[in-house]
PDB file of N, CA and C in Angstrom:
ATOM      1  N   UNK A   1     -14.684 -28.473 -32.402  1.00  0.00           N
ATOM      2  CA  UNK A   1     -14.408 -28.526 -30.989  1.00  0.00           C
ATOM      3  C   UNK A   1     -13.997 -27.149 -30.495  1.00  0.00           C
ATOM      4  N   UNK A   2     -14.373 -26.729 -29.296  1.00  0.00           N
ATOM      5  CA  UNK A   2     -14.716 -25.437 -28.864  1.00  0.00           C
ATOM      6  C   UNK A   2     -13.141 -25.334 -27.891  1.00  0.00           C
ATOM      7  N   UNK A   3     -12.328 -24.315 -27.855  1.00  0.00           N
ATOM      8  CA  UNK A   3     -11.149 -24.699 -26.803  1.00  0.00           C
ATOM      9  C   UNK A   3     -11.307 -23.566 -25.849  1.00  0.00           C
ATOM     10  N   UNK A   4     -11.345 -23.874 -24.812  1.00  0.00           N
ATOM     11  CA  UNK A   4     -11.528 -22.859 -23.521  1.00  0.00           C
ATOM     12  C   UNK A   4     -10.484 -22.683 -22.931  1.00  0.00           C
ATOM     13  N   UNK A   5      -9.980 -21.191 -22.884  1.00  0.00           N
ATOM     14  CA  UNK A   5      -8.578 -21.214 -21.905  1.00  0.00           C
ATOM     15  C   UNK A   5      -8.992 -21.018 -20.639  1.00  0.00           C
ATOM     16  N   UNK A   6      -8.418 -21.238 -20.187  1.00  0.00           N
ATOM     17  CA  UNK A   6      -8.327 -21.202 -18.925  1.00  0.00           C
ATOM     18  C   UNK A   6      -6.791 -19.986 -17.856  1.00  0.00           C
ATOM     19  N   UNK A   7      -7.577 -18.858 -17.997  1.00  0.00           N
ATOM     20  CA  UNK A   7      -7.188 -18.198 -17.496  1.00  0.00           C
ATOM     21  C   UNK A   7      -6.273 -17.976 -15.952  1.00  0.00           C
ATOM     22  N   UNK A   8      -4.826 -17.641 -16.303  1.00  0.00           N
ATOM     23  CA  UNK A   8      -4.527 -18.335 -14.376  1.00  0.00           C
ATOM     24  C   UNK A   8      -5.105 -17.311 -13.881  1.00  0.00           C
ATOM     25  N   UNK A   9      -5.370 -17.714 -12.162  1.00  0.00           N
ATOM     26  CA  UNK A   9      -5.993 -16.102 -11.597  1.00  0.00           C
ATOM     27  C   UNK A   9      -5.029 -15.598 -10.962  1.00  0.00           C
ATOM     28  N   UNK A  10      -5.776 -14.145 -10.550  1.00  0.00           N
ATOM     29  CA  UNK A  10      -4.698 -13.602 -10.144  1.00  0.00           C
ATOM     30  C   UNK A  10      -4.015 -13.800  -9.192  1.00  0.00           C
ATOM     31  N   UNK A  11      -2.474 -12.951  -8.889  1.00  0.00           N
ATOM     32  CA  UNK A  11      -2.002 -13.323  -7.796  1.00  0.00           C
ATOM     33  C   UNK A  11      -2.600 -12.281  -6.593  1.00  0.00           C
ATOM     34  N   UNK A  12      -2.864 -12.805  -5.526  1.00  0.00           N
ATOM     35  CA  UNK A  12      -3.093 -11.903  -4.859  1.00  0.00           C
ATOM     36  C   UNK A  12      -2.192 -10.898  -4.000  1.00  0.00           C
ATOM     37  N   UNK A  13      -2.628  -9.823  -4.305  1.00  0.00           N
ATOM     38  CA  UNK A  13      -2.058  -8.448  -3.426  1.00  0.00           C
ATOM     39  C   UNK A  13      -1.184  -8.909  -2.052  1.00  0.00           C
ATOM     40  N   UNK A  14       0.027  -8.456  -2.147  1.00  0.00           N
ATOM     41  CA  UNK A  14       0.460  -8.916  -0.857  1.00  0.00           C
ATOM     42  C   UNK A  14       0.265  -7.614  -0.182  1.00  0.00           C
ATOM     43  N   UNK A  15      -0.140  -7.782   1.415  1.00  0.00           N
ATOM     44  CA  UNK A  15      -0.541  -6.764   2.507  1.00  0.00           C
ATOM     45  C   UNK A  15       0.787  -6.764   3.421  1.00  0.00           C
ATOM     46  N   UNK A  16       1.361  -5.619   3.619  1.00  0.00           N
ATOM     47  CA  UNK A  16       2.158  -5.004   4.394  1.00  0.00           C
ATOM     48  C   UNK A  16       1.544  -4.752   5.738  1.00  0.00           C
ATOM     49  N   UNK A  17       1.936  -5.556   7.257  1.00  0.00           N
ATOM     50  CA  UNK A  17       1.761  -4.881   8.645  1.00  0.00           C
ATOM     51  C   UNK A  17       2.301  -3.579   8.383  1.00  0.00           C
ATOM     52  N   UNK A  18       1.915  -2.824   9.493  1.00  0.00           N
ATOM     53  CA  UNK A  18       2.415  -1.727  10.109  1.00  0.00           C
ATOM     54  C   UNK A  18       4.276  -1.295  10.281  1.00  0.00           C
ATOM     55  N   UNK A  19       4.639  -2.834  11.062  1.00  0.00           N
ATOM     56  CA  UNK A  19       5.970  -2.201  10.724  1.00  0.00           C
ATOM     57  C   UNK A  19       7.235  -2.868   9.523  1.00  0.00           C
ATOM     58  N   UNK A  20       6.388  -3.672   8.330  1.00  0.00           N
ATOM     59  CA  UNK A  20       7.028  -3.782   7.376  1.00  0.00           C
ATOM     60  C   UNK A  20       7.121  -2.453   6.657  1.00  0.00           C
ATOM     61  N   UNK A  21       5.471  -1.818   6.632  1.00  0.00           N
ATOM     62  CA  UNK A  21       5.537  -0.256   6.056  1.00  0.00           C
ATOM     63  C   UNK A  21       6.602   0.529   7.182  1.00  0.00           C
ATOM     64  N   UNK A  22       6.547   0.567   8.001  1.00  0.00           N
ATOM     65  CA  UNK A  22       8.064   1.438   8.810  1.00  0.00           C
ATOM     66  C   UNK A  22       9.317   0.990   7.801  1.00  0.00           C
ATOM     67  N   UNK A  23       9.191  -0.023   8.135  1.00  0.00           N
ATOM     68  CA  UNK A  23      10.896  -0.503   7.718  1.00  0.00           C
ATOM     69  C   UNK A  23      11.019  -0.542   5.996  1.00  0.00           C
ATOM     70  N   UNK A  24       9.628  -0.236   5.421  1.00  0.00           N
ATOM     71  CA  UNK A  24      10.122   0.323   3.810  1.00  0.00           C
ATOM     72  C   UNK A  24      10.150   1.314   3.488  1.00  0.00           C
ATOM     73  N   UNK A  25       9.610   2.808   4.478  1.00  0.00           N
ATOM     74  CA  UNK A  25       9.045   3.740   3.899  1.00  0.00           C
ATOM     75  C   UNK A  25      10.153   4.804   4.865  1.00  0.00           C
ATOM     76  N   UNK A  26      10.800   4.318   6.419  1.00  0.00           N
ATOM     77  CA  UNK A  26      11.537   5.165   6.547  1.00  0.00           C
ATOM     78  C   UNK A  26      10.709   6.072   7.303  1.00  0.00           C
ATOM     79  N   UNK A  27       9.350   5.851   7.766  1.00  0.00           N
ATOM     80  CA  UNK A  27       8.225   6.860   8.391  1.00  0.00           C
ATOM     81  C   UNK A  27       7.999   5.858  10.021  1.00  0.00           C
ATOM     82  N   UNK A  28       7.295   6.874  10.755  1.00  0.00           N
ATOM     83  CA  UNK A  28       6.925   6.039  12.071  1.00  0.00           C
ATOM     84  C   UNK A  28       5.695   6.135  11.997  1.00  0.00           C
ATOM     85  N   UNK A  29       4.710   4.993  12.764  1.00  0.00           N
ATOM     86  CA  UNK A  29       3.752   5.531  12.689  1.00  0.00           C
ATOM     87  C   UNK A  29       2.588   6.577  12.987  1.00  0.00           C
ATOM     88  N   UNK A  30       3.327   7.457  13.668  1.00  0.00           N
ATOM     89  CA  UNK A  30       2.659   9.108  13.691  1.00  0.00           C
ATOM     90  C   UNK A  30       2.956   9.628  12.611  1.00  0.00           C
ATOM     91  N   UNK A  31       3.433   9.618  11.573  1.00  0.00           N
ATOM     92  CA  UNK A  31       3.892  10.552  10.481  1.00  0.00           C
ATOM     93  C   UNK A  31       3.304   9.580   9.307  1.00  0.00           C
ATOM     94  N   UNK A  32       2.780   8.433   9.034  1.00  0.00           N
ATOM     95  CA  UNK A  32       2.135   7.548   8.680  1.00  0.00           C
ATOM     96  C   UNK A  32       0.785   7.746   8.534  1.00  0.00           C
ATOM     97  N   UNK A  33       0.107   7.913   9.317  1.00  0.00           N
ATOM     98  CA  UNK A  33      -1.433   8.395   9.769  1.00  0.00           C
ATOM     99  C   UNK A  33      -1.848   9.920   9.632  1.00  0.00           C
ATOM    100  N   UNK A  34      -0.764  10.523   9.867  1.00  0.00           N
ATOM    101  CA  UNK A  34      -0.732  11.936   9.347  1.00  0.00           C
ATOM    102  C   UNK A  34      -0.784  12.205   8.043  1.00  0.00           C
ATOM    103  N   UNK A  35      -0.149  11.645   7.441  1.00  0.00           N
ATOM    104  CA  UNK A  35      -0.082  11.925   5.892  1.00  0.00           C
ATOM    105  C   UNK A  35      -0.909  11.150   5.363  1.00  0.00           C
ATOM    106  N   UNK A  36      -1.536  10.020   5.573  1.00  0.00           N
ATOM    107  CA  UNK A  36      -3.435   9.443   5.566  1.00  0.00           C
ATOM    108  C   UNK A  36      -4.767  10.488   5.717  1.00  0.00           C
ATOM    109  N   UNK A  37      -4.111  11.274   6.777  1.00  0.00           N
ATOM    110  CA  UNK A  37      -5.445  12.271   7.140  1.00  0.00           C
ATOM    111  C   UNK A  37      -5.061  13.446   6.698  1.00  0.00           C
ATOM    112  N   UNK A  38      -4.259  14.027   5.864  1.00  0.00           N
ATOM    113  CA  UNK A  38      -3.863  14.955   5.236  1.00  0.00           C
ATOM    114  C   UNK A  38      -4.278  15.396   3.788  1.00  0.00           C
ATOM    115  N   UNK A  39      -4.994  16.719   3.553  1.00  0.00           N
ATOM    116  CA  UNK A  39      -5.989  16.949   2.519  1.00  0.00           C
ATOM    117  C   UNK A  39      -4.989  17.719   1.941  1.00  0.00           C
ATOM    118  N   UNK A  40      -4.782  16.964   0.486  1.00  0.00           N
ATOM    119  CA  UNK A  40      -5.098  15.551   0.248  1.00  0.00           C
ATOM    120  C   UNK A  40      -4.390  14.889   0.885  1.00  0.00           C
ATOM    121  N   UNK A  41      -4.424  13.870   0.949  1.00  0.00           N
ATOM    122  CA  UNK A  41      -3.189  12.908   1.484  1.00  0.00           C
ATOM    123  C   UNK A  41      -2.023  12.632   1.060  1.00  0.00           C
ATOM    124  N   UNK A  42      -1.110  12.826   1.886  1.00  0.00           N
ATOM    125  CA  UNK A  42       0.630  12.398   1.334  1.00  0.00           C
ATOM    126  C   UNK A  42       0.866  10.936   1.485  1.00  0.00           C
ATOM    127  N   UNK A  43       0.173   9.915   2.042  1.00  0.00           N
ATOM    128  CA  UNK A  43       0.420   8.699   2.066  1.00  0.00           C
ATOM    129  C   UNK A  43      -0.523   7.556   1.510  1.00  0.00           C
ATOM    130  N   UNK A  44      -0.590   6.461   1.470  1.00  0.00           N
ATOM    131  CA  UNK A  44      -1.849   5.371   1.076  1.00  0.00           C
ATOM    132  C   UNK A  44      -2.525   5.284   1.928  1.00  0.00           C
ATOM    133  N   UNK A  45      -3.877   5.011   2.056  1.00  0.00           N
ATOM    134  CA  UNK A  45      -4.807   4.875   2.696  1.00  0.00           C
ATOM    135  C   UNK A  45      -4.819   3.103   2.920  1.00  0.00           C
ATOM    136  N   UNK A  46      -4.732   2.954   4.241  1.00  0.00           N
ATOM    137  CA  UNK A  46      -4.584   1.271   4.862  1.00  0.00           C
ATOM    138  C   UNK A  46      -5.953   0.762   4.247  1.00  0.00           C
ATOM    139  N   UNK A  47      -5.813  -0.720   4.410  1.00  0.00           N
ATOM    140  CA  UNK A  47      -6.973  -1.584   4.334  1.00  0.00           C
ATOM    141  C   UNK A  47      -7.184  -2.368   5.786  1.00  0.00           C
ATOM    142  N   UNK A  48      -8.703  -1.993   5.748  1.00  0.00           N
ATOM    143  CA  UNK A  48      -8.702  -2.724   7.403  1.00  0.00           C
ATOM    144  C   UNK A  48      -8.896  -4.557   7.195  1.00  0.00           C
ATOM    145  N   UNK A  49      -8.746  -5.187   8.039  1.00  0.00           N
ATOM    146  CA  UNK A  49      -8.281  -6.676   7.896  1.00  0.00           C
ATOM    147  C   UNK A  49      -9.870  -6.855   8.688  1.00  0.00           C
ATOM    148  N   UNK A  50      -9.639  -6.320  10.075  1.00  0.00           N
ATOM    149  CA  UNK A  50     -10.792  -6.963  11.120  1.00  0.00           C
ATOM    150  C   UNK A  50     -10.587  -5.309  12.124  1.00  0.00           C
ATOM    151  N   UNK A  51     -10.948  -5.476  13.371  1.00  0.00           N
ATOM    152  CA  UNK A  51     -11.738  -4.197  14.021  1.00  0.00           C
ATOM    153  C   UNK A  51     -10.350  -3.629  14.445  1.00  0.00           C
ATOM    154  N   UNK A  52      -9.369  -4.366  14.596  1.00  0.00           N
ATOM    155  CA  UNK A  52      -7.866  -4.128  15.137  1.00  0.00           C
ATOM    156  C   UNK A  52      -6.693  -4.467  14.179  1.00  0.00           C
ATOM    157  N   UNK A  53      -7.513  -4.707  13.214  1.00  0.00           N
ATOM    158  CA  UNK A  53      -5.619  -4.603  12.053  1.00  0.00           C
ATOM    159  C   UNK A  53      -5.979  -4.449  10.885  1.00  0.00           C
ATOM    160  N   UNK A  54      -4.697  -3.658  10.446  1.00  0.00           N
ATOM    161  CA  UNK A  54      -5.110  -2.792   9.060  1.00  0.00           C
ATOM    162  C   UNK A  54      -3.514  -3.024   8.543  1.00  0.00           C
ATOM    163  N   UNK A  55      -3.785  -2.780   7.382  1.00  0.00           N
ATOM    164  CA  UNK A  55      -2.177  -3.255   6.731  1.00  0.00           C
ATOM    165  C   UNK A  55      -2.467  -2.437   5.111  1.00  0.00           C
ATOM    166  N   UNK A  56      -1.426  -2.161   4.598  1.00  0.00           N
ATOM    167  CA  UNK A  56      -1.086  -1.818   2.749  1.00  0.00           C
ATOM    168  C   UNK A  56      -0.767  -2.370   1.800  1.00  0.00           C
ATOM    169  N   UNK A  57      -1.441  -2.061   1.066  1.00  0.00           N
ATOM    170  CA  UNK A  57      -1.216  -2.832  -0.335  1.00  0.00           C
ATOM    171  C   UNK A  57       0.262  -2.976  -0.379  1.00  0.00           C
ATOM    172  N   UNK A  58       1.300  -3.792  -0.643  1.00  0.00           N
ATOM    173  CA  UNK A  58       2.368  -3.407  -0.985  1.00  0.00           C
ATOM    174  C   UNK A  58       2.591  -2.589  -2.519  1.00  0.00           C
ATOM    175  N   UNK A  59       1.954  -2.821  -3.849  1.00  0.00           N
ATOM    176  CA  UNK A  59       1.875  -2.209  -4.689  1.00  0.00           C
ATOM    177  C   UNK A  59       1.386  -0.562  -4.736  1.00  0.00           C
ATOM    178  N   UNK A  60       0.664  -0.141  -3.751  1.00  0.00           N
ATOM    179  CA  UNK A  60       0.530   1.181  -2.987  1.00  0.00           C
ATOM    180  C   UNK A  60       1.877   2.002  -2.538  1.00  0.00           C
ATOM    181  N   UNK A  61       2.009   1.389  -1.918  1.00  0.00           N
ATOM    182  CA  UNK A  61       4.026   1.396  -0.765  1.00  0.00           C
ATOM    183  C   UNK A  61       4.766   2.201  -2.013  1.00  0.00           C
ATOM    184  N   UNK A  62       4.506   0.572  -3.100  1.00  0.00           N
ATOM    185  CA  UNK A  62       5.896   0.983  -3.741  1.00  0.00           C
ATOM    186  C   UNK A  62       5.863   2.275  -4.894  1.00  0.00           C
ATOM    187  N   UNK A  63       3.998   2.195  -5.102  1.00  0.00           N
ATOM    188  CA  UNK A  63       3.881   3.431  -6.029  1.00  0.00           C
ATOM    189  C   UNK A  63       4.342   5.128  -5.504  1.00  0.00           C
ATOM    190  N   UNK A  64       3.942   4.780  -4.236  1.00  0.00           N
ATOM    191  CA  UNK A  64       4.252   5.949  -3.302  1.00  0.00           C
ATOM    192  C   UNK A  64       5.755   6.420  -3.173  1.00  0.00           C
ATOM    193  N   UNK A  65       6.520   5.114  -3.374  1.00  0.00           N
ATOM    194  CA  UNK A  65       7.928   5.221  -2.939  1.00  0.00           C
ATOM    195  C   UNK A  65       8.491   6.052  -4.693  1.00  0.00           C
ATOM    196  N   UNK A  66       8.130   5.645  -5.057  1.00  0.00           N
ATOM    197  CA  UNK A  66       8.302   5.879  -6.735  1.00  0.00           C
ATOM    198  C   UNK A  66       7.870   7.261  -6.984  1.00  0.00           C
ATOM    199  N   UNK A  67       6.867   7.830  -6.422  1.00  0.00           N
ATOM    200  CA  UNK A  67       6.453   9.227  -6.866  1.00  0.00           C
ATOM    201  C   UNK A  67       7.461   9.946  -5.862  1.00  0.00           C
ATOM    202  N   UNK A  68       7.744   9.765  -4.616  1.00  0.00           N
ATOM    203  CA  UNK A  68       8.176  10.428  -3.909  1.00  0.00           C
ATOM    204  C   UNK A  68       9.902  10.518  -4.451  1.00  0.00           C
ATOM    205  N   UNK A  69      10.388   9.553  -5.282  1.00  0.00           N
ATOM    206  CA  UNK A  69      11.922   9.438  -5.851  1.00  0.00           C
ATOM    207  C   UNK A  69      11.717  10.205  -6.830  1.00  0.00           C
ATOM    208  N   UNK A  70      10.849  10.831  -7.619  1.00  0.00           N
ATOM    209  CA  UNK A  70      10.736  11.644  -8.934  1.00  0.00           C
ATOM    210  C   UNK A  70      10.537  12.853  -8.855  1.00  0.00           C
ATOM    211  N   UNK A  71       9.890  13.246  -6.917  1.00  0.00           N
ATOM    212  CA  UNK A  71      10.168  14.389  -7.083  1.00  0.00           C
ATOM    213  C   UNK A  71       8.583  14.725  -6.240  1.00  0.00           C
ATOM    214  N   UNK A  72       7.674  13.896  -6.721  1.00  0.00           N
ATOM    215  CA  UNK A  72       6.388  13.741  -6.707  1.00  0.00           C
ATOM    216  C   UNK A  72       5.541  13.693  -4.882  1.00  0.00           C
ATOM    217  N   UNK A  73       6.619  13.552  -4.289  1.00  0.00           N
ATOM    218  CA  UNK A  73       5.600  13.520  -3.126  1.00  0.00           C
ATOM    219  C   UNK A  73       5.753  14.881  -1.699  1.00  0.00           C
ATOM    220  N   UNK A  74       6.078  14.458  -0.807  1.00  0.00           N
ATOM    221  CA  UNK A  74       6.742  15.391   0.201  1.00  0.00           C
ATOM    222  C   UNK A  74       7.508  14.670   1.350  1.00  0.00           C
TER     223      UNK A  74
END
């Protein structure tokens, strides 16, 4: 008899609005978008949802928050 696991799936990515990323990162959003369009970039690059909303990985956020505590960002 053959036993198949059954793998759980994943959890999915939770997405951060606009001003959950304010209120974790301590940035507004002009200084947000700036550091998006900044070569290279100092911030995560959003995911668009639909033609008018875009939001962040939270696992992005927090990697960002993490490089920037080590020394790593600007």
């Amino acid at each position: 008899m053959q036993t198949s696991s059954n793998p759980t799936p994943a959890k999915p990515e939770k997405l951060l609005r606009l001003p959950e990323v304010e209120s974790l990162t301590g940035l507004k959003k002009s200084s947000i978008y700036a550091g998006m369009k900044a070569s290279p970039p100092t911030f995560p690059h959003c995911v668009r949802l639909s033609v008018r909303a875009v939001a962040w990985r939270e696992s992005d956020i927090a990697t960002w928050q993490a490089q920037r505590q080590q020394g790593g960002g600007q």
